[in-house]
PDB file of N, CA and C in Angstrom:
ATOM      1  N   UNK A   1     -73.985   4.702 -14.693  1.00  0.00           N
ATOM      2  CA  UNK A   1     -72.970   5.164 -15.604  1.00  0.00           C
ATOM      3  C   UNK A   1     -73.216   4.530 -16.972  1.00  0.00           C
ATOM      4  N   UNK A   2     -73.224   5.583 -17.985  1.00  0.00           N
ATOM      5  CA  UNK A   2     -73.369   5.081 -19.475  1.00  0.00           C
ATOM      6  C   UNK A   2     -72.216   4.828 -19.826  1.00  0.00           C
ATOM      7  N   UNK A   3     -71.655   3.870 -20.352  1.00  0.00           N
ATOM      8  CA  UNK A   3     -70.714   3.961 -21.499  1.00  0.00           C
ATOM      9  C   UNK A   3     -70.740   3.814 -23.024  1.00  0.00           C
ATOM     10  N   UNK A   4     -70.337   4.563 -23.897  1.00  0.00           N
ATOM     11  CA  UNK A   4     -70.934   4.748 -25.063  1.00  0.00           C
ATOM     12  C   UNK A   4     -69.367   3.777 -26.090  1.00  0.00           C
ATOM     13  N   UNK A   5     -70.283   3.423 -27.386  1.00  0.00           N
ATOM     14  CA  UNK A   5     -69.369   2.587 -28.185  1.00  0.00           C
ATOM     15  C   UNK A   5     -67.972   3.339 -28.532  1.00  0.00           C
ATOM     16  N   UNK A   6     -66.723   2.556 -28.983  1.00  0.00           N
ATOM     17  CA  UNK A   6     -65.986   3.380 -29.648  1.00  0.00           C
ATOM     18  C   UNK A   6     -66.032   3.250 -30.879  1.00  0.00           C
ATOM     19  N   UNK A   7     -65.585   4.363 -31.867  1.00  0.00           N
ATOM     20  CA  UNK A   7     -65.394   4.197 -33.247  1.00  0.00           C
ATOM     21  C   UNK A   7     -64.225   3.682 -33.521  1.00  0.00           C
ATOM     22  N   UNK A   8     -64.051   2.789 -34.307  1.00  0.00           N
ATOM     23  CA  UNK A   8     -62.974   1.879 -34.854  1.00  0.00           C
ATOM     24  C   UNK A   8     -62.053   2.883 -35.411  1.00  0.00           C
ATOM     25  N   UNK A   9     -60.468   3.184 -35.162  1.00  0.00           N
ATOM     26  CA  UNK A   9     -59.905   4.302 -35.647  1.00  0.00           C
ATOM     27  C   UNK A   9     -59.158   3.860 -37.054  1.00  0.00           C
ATOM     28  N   UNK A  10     -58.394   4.573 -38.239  1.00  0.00           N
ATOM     29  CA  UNK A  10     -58.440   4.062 -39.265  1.00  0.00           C
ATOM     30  C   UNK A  10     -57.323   2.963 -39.230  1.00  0.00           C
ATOM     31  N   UNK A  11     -56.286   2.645 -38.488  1.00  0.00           N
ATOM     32  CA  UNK A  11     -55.739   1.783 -38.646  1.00  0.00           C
ATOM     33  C   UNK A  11     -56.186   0.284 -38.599  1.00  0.00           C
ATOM     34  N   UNK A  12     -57.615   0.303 -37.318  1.00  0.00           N
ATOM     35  CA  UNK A  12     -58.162  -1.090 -37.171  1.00  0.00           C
ATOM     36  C   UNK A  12     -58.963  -0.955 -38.644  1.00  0.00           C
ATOM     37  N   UNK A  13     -59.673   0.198 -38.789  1.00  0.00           N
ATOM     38  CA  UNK A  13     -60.574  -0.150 -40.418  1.00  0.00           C
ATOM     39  C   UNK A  13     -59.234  -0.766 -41.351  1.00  0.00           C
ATOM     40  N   UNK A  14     -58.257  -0.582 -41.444  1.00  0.00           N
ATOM     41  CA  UNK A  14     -57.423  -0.454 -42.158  1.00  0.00           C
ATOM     42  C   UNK A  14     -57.243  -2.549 -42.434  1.00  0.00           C
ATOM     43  N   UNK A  15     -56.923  -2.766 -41.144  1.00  0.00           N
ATOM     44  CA  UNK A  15     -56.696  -4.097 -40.351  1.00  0.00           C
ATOM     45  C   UNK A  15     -57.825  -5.179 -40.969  1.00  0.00           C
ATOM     46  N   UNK A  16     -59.012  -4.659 -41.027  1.00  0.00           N
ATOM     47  CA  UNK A  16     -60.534  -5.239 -40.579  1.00  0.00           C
ATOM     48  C   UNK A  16     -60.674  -5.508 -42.373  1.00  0.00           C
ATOM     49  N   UNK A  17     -60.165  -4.298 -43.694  1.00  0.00           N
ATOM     50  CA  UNK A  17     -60.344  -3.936 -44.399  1.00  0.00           C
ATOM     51  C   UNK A  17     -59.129  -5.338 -45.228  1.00  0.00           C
ATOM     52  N   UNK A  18     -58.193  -5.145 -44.411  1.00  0.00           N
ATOM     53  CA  UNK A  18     -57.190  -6.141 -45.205  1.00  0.00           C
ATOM     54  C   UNK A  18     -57.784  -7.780 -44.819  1.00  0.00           C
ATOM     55  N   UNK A  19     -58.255  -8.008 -43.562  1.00  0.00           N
ATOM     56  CA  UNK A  19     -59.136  -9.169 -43.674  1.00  0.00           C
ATOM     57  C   UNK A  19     -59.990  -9.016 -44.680  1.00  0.00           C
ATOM     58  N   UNK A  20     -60.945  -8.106 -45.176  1.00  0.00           N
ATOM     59  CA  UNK A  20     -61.625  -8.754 -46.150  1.00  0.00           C
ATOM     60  C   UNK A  20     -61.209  -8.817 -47.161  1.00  0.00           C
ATOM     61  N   UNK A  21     -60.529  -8.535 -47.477  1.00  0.00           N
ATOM     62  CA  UNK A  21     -59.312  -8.358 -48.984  1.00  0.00           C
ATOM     63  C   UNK A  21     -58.886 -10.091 -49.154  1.00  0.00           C
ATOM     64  N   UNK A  22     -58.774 -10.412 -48.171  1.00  0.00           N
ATOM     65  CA  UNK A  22     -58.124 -12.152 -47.749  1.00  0.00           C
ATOM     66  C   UNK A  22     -59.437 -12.761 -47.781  1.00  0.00           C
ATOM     67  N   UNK A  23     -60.944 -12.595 -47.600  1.00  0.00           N
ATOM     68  CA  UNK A  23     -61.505 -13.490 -47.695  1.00  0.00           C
ATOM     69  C   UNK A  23     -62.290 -13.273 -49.161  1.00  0.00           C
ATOM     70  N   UNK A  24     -61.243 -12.327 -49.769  1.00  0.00           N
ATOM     71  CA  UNK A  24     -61.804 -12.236 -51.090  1.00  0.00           C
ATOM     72  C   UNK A  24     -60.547 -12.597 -52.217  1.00  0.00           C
ATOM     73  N   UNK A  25     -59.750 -13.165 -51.483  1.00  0.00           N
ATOM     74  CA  UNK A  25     -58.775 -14.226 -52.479  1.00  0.00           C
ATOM     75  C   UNK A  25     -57.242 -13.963 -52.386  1.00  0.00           C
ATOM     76  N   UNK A  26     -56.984 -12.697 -51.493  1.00  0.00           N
ATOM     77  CA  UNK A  26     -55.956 -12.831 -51.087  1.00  0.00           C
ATOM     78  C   UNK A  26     -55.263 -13.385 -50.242  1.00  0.00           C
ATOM     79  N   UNK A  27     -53.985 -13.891 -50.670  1.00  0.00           N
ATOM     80  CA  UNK A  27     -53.305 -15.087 -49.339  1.00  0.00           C
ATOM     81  C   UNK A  27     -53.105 -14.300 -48.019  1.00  0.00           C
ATOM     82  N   UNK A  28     -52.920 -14.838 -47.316  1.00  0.00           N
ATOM     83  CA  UNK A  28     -51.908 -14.296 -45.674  1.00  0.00           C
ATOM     84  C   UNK A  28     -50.421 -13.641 -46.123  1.00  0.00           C
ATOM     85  N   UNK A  29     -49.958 -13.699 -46.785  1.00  0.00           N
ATOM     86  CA  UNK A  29     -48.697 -13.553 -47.093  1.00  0.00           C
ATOM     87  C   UNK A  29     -49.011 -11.836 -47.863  1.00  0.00           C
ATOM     88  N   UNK A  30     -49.894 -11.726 -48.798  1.00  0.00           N
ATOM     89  CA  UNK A  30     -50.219 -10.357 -49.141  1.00  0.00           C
ATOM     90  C   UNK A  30     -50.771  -9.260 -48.339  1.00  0.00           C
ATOM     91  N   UNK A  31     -51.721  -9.736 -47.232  1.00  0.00           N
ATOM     92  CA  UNK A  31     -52.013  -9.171 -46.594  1.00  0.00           C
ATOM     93  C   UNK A  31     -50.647  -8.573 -45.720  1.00  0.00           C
ATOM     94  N   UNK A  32     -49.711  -9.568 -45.055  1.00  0.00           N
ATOM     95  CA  UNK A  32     -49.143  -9.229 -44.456  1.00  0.00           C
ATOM     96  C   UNK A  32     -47.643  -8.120 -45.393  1.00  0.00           C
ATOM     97  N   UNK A  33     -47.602  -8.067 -46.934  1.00  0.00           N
ATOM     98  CA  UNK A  33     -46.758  -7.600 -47.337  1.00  0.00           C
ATOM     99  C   UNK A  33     -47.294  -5.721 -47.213  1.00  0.00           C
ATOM    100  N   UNK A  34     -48.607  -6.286 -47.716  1.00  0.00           N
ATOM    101  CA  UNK A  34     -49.566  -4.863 -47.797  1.00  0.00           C
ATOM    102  C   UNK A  34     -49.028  -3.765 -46.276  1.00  0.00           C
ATOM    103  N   UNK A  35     -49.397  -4.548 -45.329  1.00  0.00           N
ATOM    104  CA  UNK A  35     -49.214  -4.343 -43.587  1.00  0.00           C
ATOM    105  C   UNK A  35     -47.367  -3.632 -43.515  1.00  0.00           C
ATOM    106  N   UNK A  36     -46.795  -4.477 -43.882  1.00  0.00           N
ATOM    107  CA  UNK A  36     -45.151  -3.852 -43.555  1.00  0.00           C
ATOM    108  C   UNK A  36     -44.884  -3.097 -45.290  1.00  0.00           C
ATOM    109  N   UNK A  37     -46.222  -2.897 -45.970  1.00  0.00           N
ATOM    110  CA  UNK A  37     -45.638  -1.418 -46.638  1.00  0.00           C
ATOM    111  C   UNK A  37     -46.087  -0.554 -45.964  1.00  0.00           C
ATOM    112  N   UNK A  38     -47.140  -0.227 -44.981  1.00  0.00           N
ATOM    113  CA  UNK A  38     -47.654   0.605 -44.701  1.00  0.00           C
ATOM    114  C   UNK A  38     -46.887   1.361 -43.307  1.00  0.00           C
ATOM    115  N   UNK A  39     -46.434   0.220 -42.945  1.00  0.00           N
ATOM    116  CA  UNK A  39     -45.206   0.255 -41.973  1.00  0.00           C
ATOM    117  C   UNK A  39     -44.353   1.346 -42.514  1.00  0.00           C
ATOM    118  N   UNK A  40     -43.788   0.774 -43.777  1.00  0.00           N
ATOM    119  CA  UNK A  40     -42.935   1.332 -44.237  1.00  0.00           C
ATOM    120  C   UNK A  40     -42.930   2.989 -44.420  1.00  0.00           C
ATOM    121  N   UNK A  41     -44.164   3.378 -45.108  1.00  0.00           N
ATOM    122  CA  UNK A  41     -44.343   4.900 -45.284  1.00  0.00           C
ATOM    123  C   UNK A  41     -45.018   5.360 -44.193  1.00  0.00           C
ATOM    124  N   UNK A  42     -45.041   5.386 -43.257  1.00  0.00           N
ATOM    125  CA  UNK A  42     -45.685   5.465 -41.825  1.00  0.00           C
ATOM    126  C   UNK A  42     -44.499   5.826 -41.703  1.00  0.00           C
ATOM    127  N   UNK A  43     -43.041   4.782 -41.437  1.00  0.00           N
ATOM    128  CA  UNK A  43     -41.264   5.354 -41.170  1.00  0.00           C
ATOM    129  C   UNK A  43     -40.831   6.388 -41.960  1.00  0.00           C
ATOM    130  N   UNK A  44     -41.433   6.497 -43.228  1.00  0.00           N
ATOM    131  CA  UNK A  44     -40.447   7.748 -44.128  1.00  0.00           C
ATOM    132  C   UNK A  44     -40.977   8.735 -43.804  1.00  0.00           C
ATOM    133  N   UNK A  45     -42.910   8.541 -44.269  1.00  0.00           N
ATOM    134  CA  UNK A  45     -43.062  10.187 -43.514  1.00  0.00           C
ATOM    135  C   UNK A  45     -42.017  10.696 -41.868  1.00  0.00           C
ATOM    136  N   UNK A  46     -42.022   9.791 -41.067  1.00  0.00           N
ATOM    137  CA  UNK A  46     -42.055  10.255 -39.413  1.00  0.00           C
ATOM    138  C   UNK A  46     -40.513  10.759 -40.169  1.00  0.00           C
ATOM    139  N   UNK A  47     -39.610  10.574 -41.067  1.00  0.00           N
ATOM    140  CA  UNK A  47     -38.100  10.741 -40.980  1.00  0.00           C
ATOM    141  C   UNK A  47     -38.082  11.889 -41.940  1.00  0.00           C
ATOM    142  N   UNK A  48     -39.143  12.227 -42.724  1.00  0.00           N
ATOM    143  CA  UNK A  48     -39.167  13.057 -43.503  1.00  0.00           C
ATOM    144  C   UNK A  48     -39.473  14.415 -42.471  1.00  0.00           C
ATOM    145  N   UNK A  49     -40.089  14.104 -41.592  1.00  0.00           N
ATOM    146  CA  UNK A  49     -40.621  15.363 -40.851  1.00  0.00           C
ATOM    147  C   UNK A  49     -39.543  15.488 -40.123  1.00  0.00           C
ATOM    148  N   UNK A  50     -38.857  14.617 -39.418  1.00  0.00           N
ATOM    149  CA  UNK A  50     -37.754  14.882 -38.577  1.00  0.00           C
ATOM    150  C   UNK A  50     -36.393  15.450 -39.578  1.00  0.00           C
ATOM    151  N   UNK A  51     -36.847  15.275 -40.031  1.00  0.00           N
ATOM    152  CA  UNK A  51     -35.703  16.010 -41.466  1.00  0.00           C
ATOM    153  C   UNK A  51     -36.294  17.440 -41.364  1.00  0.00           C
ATOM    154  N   UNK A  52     -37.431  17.986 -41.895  1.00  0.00           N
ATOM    155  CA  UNK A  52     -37.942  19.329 -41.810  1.00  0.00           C
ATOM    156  C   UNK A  52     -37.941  20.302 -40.399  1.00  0.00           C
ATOM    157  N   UNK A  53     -38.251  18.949 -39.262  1.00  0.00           N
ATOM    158  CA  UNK A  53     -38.131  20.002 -38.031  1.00  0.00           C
ATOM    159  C   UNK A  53     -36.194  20.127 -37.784  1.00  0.00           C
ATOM    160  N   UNK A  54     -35.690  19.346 -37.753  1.00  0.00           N
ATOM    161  CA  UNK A  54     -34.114  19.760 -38.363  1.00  0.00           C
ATOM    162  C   UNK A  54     -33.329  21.005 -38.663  1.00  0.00           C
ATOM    163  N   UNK A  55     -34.166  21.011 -40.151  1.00  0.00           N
ATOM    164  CA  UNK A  55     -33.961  22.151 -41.102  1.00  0.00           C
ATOM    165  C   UNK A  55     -35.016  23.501 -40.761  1.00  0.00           C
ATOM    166  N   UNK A  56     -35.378  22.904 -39.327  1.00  0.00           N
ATOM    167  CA  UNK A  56     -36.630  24.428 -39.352  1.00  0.00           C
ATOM    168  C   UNK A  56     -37.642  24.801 -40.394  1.00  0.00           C
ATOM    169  N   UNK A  57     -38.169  23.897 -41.674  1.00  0.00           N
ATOM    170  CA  UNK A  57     -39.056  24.204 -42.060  1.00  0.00           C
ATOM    171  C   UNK A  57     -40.288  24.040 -41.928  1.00  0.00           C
ATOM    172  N   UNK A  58     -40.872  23.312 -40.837  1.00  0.00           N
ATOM    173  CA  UNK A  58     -41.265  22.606 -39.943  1.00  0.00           C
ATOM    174  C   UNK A  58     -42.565  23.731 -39.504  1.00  0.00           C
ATOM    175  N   UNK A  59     -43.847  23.433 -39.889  1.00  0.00           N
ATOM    176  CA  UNK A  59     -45.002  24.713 -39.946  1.00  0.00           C
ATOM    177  C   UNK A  59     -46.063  24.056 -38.452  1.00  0.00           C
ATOM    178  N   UNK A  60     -45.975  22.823 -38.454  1.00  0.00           N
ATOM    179  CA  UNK A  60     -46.998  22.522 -37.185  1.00  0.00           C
ATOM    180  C   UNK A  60     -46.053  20.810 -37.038  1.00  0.00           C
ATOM    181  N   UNK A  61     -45.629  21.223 -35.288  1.00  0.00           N
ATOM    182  CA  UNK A  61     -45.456  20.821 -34.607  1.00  0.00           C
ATOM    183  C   UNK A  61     -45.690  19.154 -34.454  1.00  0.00           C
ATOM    184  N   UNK A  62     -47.304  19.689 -33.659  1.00  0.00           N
ATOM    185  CA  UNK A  62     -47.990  18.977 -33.930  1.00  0.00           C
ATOM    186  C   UNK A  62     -48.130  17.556 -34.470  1.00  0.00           C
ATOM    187  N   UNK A  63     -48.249  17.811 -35.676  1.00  0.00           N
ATOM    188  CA  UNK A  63     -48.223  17.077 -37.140  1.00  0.00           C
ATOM    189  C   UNK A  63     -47.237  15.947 -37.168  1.00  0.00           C
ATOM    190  N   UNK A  64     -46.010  16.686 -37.061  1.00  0.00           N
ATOM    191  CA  UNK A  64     -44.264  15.697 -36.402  1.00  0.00           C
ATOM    192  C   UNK A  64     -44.639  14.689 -35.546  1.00  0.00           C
ATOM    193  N   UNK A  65     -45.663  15.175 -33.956  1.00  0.00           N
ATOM    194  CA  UNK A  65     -44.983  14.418 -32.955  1.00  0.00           C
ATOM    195  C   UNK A  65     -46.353  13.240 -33.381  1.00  0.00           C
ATOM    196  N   UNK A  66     -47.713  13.852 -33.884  1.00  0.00           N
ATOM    197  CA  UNK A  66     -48.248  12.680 -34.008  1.00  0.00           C
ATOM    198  C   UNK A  66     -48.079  11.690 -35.352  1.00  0.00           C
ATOM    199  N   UNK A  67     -47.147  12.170 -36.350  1.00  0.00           N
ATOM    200  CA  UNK A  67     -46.832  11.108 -37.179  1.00  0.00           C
ATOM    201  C   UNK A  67     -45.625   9.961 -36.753  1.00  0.00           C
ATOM    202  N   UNK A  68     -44.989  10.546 -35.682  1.00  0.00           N
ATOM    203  CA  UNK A  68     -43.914   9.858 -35.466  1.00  0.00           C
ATOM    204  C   UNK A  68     -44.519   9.063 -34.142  1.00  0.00           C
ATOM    205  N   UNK A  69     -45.388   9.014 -33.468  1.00  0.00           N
ATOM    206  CA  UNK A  69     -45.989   8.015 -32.659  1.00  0.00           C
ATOM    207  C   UNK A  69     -47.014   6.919 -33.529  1.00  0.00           C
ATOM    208  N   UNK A  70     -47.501   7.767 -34.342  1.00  0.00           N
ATOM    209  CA  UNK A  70     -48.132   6.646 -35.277  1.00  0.00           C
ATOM    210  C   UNK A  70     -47.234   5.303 -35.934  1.00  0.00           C
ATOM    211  N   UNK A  71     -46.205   6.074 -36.452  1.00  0.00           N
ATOM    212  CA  UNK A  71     -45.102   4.922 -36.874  1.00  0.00           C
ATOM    213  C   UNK A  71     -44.606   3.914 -35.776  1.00  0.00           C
ATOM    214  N   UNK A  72     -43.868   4.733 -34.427  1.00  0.00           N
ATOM    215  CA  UNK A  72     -43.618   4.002 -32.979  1.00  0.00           C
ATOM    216  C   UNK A  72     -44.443   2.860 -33.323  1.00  0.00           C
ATOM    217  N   UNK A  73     -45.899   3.081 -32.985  1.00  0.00           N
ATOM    218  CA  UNK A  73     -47.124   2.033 -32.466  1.00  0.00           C
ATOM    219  C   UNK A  73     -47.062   1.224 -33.855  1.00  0.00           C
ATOM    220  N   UNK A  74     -46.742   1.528 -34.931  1.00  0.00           N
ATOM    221  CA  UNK A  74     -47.432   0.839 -36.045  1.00  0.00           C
ATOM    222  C   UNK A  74     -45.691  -0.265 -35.829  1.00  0.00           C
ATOM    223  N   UNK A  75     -44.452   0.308 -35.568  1.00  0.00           N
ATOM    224  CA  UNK A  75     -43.506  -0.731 -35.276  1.00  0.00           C
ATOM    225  C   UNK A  75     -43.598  -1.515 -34.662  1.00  0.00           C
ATOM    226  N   UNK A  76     -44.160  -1.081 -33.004  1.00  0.00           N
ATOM    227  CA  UNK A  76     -44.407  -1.688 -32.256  1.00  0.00           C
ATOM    228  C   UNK A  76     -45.959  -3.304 -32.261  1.00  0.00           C
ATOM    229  N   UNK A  77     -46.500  -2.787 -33.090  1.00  0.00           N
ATOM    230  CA  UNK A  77     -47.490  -3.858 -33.307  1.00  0.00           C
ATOM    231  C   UNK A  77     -46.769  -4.863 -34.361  1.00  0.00           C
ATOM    232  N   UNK A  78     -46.414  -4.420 -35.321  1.00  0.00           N
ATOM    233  CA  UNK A  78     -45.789  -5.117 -36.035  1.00  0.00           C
ATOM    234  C   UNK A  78     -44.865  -6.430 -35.378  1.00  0.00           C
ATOM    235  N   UNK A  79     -44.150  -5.774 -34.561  1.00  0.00           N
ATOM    236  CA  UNK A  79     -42.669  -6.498 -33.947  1.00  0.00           C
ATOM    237  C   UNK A  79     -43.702  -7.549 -32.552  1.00  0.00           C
ATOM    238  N   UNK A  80     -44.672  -6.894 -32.457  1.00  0.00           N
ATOM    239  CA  UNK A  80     -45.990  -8.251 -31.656  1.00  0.00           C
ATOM    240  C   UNK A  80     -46.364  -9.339 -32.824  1.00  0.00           C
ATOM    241  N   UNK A  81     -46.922  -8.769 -33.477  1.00  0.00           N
ATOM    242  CA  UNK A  81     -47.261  -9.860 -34.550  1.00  0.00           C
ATOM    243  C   UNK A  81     -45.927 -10.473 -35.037  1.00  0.00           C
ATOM    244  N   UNK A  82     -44.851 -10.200 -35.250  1.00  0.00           N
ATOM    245  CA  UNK A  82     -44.130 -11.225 -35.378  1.00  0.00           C
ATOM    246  C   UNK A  82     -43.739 -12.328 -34.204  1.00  0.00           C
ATOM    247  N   UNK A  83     -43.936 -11.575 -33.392  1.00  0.00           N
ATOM    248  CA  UNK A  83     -43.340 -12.443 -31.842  1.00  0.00           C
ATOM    249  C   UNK A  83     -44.212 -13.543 -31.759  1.00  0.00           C
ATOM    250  N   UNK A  84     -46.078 -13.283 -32.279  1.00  0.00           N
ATOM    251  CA  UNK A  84     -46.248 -14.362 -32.100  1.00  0.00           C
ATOM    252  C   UNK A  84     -46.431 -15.172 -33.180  1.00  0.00           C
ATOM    253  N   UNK A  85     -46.189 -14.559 -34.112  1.00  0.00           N
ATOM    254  CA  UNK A  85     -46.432 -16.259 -35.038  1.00  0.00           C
ATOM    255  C   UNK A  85     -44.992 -16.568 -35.083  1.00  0.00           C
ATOM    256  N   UNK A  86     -43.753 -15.918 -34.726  1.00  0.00           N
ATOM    257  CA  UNK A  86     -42.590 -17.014 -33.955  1.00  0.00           C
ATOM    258  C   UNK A  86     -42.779 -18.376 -33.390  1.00  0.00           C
ATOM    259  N   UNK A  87     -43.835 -17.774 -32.266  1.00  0.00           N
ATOM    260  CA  UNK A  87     -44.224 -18.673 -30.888  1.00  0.00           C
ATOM    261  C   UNK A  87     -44.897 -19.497 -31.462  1.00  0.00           C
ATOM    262  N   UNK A  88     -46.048 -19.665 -32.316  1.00  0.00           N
ATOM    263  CA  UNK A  88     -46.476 -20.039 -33.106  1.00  0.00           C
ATOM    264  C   UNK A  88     -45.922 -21.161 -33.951  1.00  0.00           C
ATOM    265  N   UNK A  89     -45.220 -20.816 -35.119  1.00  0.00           N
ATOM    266  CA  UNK A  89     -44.013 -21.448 -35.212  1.00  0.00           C
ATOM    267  C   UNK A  89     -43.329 -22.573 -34.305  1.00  0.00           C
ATOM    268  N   UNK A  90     -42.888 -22.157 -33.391  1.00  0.00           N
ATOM    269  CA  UNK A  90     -42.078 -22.917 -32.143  1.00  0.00           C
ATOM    270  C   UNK A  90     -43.189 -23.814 -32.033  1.00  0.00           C
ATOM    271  N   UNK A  91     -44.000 -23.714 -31.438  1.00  0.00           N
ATOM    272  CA  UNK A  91     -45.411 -24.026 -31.019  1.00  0.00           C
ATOM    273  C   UNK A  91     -45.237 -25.375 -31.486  1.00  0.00           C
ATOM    274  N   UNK A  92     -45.435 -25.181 -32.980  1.00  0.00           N
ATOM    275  CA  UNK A  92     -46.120 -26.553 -34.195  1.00  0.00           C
ATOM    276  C   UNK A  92     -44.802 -27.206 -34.215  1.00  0.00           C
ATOM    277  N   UNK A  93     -43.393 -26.769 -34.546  1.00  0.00           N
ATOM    278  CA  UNK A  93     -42.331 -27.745 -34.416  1.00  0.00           C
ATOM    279  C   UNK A  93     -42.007 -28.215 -33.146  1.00  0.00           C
ATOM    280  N   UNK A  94     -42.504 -28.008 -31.866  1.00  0.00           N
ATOM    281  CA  UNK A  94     -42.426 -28.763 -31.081  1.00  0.00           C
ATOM    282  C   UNK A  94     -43.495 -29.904 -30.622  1.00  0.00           C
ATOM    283  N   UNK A  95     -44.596 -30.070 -31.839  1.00  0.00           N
ATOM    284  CA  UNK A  95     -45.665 -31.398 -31.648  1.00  0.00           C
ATOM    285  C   UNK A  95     -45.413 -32.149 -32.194  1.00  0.00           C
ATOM    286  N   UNK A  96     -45.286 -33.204 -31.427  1.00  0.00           N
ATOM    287  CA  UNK A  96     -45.150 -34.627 -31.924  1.00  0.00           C
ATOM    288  C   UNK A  96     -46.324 -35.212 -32.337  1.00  0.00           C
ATOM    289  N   UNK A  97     -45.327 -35.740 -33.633  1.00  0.00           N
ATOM    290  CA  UNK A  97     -46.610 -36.761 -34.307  1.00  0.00           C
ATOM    291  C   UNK A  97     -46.756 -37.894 -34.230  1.00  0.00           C
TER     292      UNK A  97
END
């Protein structure tokens, strides 16, 4: 059995792309503002479409259900990455020095 590589889809380029942005002088803190804007219009489109399929102007389907899983997953990673640099967090204030 062969198994063949996968192509990196654009959100990890996206990911991979904002690391190098950081090892080219941007802090952690920009990267991560950059990340929850993208969040952000990822949520308006998915509410903008759910607004159009609503109003029935709504031309492909389609289009709706995979922008609004894109946002889901892009919440859902988000709300991981916070969980762990919480833990993280917790982590370092609970070592004694």
């Amino acid at each position: 059995m062969q198994i063949g590589s996968i192509a990196p889809s654009k959100h990890i380029s996206g990911i991979s792309s904002g690391i190098r942005k950081q090892e080219q002088g941007l802090s952690f803190g920009d990267v991560l503002k950059q990340a929850i804007s993208d969040l952000q219009q990822l949520q308006r489109t998915s509410a903008y479409n759910n607004y159009l399929l609503a109003t029935g102007q709504v031309e492909n389907l389609h289009k709706v259900m995979i922008d609004a899983e894109k946002a889901d997953i892009a919440l859902q990673f988000t709300l991981q990455i916070r969980n762990k640099l919480l833990e993280a967090y917790q982590e370092i204030m609970r070592m004694q020095i």
